[in-house]
N, C-alpha and C. Protein backbone atom coordinates (compact mmCIF):
# COMPACT_ATOMS: atom_id res chain seq x y z
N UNK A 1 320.47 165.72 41.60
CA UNK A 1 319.67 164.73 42.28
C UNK A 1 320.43 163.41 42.20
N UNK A 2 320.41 162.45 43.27
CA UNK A 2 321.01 161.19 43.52
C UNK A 2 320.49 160.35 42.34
N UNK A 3 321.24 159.36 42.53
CA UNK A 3 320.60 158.46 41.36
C UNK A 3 319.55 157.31 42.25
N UNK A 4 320.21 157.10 43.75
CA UNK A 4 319.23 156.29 44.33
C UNK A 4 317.75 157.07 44.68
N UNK A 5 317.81 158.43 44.62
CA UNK A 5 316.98 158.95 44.69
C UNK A 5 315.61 158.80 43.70
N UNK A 6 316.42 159.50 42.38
CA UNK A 6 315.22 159.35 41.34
C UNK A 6 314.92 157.59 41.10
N UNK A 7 315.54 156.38 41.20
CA UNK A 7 315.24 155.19 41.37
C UNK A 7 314.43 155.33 42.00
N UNK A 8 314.55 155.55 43.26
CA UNK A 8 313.07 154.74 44.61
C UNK A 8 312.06 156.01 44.24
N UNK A 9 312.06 156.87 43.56
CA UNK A 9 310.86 157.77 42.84
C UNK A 9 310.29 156.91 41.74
N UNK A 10 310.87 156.48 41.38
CA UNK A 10 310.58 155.18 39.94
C UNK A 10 309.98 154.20 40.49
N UNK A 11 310.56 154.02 41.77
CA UNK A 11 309.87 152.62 42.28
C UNK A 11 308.30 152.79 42.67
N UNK A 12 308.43 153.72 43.77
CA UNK A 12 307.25 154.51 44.01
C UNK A 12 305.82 154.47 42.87
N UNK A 13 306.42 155.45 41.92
CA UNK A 13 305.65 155.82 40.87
C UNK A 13 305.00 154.17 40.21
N UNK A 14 306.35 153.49 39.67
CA UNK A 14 305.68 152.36 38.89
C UNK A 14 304.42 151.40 39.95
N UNK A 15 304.75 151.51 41.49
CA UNK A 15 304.64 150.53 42.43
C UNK A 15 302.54 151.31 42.30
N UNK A 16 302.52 152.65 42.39
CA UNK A 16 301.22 152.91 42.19
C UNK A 16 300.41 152.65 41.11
N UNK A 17 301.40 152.79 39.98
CA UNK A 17 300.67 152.48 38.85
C UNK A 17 300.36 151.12 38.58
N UNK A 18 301.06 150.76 39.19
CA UNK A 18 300.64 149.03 39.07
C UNK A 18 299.60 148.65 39.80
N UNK A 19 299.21 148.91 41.34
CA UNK A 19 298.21 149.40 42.12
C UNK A 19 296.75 149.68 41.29
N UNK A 20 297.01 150.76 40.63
CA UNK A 20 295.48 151.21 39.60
C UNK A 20 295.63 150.63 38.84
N UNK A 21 296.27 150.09 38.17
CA UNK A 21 295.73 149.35 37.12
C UNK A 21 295.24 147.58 37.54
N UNK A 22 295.80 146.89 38.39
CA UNK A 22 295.60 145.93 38.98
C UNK A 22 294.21 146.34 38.96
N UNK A 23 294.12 147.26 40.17
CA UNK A 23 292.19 147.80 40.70
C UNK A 23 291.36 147.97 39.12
N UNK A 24 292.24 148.48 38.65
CA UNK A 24 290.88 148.46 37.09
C UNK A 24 290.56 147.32 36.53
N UNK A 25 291.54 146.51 36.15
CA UNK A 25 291.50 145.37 35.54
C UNK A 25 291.00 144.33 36.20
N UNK A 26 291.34 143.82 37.47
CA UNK A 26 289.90 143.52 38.64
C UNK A 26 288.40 143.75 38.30
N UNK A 27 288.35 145.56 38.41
CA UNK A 27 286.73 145.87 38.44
C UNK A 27 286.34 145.16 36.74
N UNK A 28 287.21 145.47 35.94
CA UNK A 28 286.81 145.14 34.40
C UNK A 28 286.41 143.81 34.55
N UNK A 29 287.17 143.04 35.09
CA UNK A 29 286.60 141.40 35.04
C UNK A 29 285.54 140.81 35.90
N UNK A 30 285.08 141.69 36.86
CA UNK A 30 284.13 140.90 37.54
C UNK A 30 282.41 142.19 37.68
N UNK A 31 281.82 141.38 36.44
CA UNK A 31 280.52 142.43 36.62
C UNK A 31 279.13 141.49 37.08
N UNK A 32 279.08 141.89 38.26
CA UNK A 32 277.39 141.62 39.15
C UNK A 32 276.26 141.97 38.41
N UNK A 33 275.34 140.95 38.01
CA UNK A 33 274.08 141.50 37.20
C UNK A 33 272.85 140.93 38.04
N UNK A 34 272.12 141.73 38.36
CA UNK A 34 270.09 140.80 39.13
C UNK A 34 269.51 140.32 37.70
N UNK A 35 269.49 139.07 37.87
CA UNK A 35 268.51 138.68 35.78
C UNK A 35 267.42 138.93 36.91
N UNK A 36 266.47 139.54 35.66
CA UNK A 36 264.98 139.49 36.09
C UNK A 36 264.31 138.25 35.53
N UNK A 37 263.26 137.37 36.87
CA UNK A 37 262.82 136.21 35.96
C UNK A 37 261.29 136.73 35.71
N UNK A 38 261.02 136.47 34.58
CA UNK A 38 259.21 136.79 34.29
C UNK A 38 258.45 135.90 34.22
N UNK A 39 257.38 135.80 34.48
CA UNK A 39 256.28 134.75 34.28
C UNK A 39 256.36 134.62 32.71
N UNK A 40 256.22 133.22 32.64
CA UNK A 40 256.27 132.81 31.32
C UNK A 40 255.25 133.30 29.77
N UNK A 41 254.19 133.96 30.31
CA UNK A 41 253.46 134.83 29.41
C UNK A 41 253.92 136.26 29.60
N UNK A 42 255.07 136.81 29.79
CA UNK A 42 255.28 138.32 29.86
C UNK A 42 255.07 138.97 28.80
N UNK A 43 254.77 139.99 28.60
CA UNK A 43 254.77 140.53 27.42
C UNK A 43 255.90 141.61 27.21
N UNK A 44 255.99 141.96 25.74
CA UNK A 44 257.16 142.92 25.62
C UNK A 44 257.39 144.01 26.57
N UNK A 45 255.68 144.58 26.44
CA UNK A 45 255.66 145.85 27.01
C UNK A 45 256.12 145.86 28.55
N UNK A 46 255.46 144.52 28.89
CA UNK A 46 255.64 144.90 30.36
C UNK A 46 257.14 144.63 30.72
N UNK A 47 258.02 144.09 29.94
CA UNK A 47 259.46 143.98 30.20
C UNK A 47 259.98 145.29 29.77
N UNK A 48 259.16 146.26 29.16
CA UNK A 48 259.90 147.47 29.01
C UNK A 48 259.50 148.22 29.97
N UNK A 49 258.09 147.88 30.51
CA UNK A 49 258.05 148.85 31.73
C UNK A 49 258.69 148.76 32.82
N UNK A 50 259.10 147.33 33.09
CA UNK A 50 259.87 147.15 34.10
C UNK A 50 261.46 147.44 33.84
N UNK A 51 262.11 148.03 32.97
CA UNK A 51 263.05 148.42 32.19
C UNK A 51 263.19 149.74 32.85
N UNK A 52 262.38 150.71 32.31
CA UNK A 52 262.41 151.66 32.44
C UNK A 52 261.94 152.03 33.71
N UNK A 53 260.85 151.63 34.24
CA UNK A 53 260.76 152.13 35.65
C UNK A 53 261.41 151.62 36.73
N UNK A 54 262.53 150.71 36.77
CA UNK A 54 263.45 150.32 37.48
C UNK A 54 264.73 151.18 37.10
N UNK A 55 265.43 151.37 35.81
CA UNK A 55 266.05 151.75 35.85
C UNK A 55 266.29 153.11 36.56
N UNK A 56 268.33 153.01 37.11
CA UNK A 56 268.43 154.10 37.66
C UNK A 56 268.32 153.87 38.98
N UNK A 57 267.14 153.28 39.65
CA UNK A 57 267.13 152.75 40.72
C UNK A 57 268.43 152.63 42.03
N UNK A 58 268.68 153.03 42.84
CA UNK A 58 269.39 152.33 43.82
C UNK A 58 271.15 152.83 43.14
N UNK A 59 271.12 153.26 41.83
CA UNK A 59 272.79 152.92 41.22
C UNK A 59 272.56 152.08 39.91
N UNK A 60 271.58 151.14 40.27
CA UNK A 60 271.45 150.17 38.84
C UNK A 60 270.89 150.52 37.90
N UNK A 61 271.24 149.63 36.98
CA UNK A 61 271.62 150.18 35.66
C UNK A 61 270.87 148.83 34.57
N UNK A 62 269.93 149.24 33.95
CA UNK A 62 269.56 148.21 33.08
C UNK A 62 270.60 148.34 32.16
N UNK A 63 271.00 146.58 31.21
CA UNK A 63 271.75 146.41 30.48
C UNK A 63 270.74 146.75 29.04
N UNK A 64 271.24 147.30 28.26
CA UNK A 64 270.79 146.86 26.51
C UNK A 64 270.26 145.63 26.48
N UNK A 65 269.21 145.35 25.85
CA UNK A 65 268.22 144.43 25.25
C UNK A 65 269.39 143.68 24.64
N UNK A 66 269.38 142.24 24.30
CA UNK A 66 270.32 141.50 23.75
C UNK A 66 269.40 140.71 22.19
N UNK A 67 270.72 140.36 21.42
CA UNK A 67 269.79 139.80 20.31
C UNK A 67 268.61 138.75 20.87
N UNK A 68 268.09 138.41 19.89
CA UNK A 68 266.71 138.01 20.18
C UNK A 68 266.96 136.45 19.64
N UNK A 69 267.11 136.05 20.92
CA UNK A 69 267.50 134.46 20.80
C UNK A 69 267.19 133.80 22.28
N UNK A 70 267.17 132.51 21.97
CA UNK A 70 266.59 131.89 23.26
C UNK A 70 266.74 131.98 24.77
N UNK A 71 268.17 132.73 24.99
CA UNK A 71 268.24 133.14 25.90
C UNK A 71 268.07 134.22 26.62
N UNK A 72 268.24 135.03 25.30
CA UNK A 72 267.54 136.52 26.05
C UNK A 72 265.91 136.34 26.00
N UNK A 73 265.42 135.49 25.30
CA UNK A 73 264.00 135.56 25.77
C UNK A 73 264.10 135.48 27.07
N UNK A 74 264.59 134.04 27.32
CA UNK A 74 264.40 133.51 28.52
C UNK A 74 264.65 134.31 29.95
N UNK A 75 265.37 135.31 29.37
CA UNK A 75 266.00 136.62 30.79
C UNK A 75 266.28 137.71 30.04
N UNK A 76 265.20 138.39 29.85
CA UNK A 76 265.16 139.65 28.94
C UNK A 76 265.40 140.79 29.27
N UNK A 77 265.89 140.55 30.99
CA UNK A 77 266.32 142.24 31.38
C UNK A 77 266.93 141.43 32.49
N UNK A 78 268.37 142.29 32.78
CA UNK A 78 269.56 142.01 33.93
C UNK A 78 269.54 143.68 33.98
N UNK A 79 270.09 143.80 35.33
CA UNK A 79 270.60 144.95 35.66
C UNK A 79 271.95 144.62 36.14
N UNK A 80 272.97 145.65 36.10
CA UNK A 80 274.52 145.66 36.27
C UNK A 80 274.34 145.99 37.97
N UNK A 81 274.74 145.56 38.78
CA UNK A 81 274.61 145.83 40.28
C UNK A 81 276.29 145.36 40.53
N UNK A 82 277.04 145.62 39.72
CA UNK A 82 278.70 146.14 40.41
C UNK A 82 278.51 146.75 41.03
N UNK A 83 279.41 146.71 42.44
CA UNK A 83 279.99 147.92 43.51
C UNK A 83 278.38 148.20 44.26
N UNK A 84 277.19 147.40 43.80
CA UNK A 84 276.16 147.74 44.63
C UNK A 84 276.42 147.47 46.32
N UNK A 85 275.84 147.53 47.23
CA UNK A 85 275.95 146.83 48.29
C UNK A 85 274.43 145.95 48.44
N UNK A 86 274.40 145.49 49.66
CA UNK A 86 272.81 144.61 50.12
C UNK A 86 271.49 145.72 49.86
N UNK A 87 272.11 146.76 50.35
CA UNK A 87 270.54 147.93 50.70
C UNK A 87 270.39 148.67 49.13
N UNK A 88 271.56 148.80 48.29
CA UNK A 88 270.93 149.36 47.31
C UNK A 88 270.60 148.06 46.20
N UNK A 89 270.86 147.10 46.52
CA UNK A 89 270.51 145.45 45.82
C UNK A 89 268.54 145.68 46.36
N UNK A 90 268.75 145.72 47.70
CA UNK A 90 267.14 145.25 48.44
C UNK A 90 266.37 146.51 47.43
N UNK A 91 266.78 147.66 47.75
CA UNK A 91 265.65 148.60 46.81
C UNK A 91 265.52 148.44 45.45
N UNK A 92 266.56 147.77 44.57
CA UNK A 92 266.17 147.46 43.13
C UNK A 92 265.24 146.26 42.87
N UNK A 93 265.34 145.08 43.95
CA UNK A 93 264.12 144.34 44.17
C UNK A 93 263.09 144.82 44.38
N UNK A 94 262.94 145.59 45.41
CA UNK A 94 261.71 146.27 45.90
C UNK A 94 260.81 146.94 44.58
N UNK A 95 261.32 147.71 43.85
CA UNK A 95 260.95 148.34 42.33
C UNK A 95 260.69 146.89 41.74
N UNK A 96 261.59 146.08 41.28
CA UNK A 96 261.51 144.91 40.46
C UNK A 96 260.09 143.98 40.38
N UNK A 97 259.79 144.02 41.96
CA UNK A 97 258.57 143.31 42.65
C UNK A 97 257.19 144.02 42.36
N UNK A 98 257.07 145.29 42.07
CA UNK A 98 256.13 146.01 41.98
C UNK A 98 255.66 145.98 40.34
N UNK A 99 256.34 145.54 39.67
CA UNK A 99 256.20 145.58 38.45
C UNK A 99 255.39 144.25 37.43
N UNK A 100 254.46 144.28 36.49
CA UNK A 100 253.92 143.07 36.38
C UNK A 100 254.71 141.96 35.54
N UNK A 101 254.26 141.16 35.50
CA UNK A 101 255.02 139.95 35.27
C UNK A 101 256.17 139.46 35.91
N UNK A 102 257.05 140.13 36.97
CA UNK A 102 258.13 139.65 37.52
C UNK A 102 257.59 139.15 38.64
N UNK A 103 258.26 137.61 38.54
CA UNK A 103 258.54 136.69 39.06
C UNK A 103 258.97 136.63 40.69
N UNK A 104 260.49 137.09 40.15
CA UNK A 104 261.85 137.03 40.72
C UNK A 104 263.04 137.67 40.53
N UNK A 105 264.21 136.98 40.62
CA UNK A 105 265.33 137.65 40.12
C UNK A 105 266.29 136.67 40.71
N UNK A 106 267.22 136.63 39.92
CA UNK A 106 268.76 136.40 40.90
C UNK A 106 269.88 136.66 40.15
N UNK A 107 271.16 136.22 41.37
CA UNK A 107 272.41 137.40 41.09
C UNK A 107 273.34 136.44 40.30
N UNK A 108 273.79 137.16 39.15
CA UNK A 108 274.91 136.27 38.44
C UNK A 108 275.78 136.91 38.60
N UNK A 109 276.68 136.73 39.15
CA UNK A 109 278.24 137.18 39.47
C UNK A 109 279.52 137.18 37.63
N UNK A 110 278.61 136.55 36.76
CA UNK A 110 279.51 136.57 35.87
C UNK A 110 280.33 135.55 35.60
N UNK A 111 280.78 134.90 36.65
CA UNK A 111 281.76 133.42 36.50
C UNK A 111 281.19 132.06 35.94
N UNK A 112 282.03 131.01 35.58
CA UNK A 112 281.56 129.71 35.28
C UNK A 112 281.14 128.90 36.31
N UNK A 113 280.22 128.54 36.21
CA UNK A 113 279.92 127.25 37.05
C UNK A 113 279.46 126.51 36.32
């Protein structure tokens, strides 16, 4: 075999692998979450019902309960909606809305502002 041969096979090869891993390390850094907002008297339970009977939903995915500090009070359930699109976003609202104490919701993309 040539030597320019197995080179531009090298090139090839590294040129894909660089490709997937770029694409992974991308998806790794940018995760889409819906915070759920609750009326300010929610109760536990009903943040677990809305937990559980949302989850799964549409693709989404409730996150783990976070320590128990002022901010996870304050937004006590996000769902992961990476790679969701609009229509499977609209049906995890749709569930979200049916549930008591929720408010609302909106989308944190993860970044600083």
């Amino acid at each position: 075999m040539s030597r320019s041969i197995v080179l531009g096979a090298l090139a090839v090869a590294t040129l894909g692998l660089l490709a997937g891993c770029s694409g992974a390390a991308s998806r790794g850094l940018t995760q889409n979450d819906m915070v759920v907002v609750f009326a300010p008297d929610v109760t536990k339970a009903q943040v677990a019902a809305a937990r559980t009977h949302c989850n799964g939903v549409a693709g989404a995915r409730a996150e783990k309960p976070g320590p128990d500090n002022a901010a996870n009070r304050a937004n006590p359930l996000r769902f992961d909606v990476t790679g969701l699109d609009n229509i499977a976003q609209a049906k995890l609202a749709q569930c979200l809305s049916t549930q008591a104490g929720v408010q609302g919701f909106t989308n944190d993309d993860g970044g600083m502002s």
